[in-house]
C-alpha atoms as a PDB file:
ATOM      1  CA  UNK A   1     163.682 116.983 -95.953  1.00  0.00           C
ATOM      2  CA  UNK A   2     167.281 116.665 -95.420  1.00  0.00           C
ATOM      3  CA  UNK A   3     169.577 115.084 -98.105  1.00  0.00           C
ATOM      4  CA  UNK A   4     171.774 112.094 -97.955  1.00  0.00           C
ATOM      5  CA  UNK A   5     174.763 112.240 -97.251  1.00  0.00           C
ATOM      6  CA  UNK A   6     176.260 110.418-100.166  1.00  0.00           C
ATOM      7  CA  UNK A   7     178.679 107.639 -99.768  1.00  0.00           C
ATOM      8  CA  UNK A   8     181.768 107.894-102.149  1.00  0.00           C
ATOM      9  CA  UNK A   9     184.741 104.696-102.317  1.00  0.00           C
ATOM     10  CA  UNK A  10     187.085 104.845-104.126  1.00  0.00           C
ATOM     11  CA  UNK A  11     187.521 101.905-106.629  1.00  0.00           C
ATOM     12  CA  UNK A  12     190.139  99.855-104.317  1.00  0.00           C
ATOM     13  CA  UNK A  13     188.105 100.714-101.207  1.00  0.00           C
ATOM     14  CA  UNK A  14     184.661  99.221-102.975  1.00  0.00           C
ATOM     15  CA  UNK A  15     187.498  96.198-103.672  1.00  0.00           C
ATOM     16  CA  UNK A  16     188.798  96.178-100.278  1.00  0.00           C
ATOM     17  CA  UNK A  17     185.210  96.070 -98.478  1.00  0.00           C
ATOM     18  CA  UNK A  18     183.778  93.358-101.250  1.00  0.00           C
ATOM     19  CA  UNK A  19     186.697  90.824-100.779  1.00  0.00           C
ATOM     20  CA  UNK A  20     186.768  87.694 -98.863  1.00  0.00           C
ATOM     21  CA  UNK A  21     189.013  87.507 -96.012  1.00  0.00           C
ATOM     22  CA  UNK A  22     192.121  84.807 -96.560  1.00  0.00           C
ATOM     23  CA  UNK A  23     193.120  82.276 -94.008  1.00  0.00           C
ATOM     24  CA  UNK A  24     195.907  84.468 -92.582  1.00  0.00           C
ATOM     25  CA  UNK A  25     193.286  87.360 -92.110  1.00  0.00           C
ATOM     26  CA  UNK A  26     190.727  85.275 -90.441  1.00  0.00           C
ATOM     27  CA  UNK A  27     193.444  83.835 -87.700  1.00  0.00           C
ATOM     28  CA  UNK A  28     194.557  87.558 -86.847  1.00  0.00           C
ATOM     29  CA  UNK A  29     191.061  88.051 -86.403  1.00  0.00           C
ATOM     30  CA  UNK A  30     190.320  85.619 -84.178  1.00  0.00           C
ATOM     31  CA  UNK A  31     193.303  85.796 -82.078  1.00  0.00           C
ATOM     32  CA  UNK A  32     192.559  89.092 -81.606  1.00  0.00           C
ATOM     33  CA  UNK A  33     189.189  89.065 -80.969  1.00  0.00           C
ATOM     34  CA  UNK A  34     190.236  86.247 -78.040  1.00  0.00           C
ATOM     35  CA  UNK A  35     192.674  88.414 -76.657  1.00  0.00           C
ATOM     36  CA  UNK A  36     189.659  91.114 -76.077  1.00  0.00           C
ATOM     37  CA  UNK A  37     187.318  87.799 -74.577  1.00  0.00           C
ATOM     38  CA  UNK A  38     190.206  87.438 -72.285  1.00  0.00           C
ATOM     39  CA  UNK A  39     190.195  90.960 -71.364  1.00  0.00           C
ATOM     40  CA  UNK A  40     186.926  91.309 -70.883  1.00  0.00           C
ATOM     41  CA  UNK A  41     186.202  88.774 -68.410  1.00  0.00           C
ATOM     42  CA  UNK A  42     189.398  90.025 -66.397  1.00  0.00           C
ATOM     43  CA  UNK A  43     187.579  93.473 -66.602  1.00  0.00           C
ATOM     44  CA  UNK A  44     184.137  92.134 -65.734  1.00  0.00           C
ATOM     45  CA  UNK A  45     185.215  90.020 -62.897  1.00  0.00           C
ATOM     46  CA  UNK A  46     187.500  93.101 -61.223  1.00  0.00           C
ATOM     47  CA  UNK A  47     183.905  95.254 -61.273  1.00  0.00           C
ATOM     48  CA  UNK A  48     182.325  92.110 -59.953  1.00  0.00           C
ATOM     49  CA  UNK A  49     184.756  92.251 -56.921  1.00  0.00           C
ATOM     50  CA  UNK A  50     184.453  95.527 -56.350  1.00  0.00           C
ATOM     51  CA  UNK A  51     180.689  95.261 -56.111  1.00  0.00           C
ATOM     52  CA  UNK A  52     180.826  92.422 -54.039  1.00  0.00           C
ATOM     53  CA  UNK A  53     179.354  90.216 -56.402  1.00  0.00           C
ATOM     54  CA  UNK A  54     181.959  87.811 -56.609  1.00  0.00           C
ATOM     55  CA  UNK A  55     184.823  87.158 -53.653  1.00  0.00           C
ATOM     56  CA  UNK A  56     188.133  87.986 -54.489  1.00  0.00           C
ATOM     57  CA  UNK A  57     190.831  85.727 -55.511  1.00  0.00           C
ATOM     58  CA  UNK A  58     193.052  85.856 -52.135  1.00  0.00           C
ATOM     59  CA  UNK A  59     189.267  85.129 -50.176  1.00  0.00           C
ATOM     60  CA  UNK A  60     189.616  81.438 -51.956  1.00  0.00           C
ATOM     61  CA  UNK A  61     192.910  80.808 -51.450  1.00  0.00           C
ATOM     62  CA  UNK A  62     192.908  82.316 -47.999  1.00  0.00           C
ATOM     63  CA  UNK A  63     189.708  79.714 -47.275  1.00  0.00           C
ATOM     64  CA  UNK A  64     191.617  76.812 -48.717  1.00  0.00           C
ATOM     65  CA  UNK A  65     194.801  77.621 -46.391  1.00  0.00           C
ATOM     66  CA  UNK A  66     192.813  77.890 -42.952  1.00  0.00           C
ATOM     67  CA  UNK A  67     190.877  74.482 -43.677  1.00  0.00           C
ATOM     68  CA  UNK A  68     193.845  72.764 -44.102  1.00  0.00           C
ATOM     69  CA  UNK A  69     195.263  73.364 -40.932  1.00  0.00           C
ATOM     70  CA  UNK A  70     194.184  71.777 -38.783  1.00  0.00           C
ATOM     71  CA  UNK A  71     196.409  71.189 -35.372  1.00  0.00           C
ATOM     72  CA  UNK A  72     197.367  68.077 -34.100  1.00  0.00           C
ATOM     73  CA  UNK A  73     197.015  68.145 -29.821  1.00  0.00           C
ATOM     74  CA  UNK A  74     199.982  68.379 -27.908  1.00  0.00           C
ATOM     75  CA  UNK A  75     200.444  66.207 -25.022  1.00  0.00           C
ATOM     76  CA  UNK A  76     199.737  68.330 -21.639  1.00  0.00           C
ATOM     77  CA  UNK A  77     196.316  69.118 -23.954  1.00  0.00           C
ATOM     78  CA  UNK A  78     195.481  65.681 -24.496  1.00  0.00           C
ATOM     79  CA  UNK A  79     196.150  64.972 -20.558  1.00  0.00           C
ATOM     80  CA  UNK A  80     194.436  68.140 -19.526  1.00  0.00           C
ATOM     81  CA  UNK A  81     191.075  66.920 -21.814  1.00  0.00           C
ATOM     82  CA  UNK A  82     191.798  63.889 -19.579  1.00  0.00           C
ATOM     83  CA  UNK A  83     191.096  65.577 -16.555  1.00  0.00           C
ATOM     84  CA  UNK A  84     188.180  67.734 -17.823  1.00  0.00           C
ATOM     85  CA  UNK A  85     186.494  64.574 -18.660  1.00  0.00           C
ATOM     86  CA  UNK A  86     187.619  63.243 -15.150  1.00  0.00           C
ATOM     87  CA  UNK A  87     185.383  66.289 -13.748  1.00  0.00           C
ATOM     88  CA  UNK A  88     182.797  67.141 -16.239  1.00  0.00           C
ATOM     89  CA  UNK A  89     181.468  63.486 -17.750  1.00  0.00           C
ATOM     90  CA  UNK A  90     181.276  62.534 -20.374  1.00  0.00           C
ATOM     91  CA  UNK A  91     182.078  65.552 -22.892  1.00  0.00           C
ATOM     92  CA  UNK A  92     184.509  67.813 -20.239  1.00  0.00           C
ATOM     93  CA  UNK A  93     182.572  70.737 -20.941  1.00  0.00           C
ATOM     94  CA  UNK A  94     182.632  72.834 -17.149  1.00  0.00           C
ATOM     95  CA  UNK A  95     179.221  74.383 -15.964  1.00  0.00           C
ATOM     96  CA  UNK A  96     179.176  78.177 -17.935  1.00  0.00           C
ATOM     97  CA  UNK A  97     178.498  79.349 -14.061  1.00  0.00           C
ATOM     98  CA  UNK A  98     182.347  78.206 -13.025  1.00  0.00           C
ATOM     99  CA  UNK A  99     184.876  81.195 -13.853  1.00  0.00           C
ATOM    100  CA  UNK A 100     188.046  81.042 -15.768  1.00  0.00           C
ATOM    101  CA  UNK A 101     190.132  81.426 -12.538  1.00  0.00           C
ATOM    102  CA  UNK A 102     188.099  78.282 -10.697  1.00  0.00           C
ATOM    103  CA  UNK A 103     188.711  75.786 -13.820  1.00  0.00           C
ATOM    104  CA  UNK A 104     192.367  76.694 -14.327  1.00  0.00           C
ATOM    105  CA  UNK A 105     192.688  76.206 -10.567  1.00  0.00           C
ATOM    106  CA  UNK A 106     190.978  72.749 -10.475  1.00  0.00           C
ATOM    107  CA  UNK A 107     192.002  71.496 -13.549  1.00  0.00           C
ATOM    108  CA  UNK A 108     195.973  72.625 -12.379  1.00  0.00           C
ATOM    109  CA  UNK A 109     196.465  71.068  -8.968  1.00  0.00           C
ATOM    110  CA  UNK A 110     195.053  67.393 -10.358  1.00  0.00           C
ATOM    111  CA  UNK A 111     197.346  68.157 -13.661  1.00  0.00           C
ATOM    112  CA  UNK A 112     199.756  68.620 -10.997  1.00  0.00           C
ATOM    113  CA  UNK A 113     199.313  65.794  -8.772  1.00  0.00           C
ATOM    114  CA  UNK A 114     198.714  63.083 -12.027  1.00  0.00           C
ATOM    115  CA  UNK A 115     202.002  64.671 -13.878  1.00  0.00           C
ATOM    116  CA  UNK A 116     204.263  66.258 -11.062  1.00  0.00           C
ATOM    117  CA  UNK A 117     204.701  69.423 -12.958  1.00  0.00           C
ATOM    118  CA  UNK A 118     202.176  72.778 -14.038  1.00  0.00           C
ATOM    119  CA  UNK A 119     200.124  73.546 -16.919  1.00  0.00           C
ATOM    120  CA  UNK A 120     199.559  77.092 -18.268  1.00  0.00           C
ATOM    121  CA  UNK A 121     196.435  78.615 -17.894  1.00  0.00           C
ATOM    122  CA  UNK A 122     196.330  79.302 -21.351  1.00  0.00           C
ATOM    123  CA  UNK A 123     196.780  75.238 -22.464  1.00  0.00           C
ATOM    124  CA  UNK A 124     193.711  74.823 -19.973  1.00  0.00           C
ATOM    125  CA  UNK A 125     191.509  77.395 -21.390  1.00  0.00           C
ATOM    126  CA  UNK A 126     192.214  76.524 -24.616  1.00  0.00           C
ATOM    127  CA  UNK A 127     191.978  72.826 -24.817  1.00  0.00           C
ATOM    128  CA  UNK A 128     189.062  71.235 -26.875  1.00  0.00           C
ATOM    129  CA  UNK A 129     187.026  70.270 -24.303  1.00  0.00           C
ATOM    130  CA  UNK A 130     186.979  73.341 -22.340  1.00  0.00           C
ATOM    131  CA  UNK A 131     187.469  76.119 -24.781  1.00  0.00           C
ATOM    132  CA  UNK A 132     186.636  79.256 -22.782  1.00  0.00           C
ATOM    133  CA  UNK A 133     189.574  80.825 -25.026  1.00  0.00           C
ATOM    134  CA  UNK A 134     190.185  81.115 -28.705  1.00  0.00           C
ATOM    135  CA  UNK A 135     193.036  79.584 -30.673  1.00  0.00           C
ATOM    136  CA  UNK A 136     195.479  82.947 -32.075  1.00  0.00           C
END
């Protein structure tokens, strides 16, 4: 059998490990042992982000930005809705069969008749109630 290996303190270490703590000792303590809490969770939720566990921080923030906006209609939109409406009752939504070139077309010479001046394409494509194209 193998021997122990035999544990020798000096007198003021057996006094050091024996004695209570004092009030001073026991905040240090604490604080520190908070500071490594703190750290901890920063570490833990960096390897949760890098897992994919958890989003990242700019994800949230980056959500919370894009719902807020949200853009007011200008007027040539709000008159070319109008005339979408005018064609396609009740919602302005054209058939999926009509092309891009066909709506812009018919949806531009009544814009221009109604208003006495053109619309872009791109303000007919992109209004709410036909919305063939996406909003940059």
């Amino acid at each position: 059998m193998g021997k122990k290996a035999a544990k020798h303190y000096t007198p003021e270490e057996r006094a050091a490990i024996s004695r209570r703590l004092t009030a001073e000792e026991i905040a240090v303590l604490k604080e520190e042992r908070a500071k490594q809490e703190k750290g901890a969770k920063i570490i833990d939720r960096a390897i949760g982000v890098e897992a994919g566990l958890i989003p990242p921080p700019w994800a949230e923030k980056l959500l919370a930005t894009t719902e807020a906006k949200t853009r007011k209609e200008g007027p040539k939109e709000r008159r070319v809705n109008l005339i979408s409406r005018g064609y396609w009752p009740p919602e302005g939504k054209p058939p999926a069969k009509l092309s891009n070139a066909d709506i812009v077309k018919k949806v531009g010479d009544a814009y221009h008749k109604r208003y006495g001046h053109a619309v872009d394409r791109t303000t007919i494509l992109r209004s709410r109630t036909i919305g063939r194209l996406p909003r940059p």
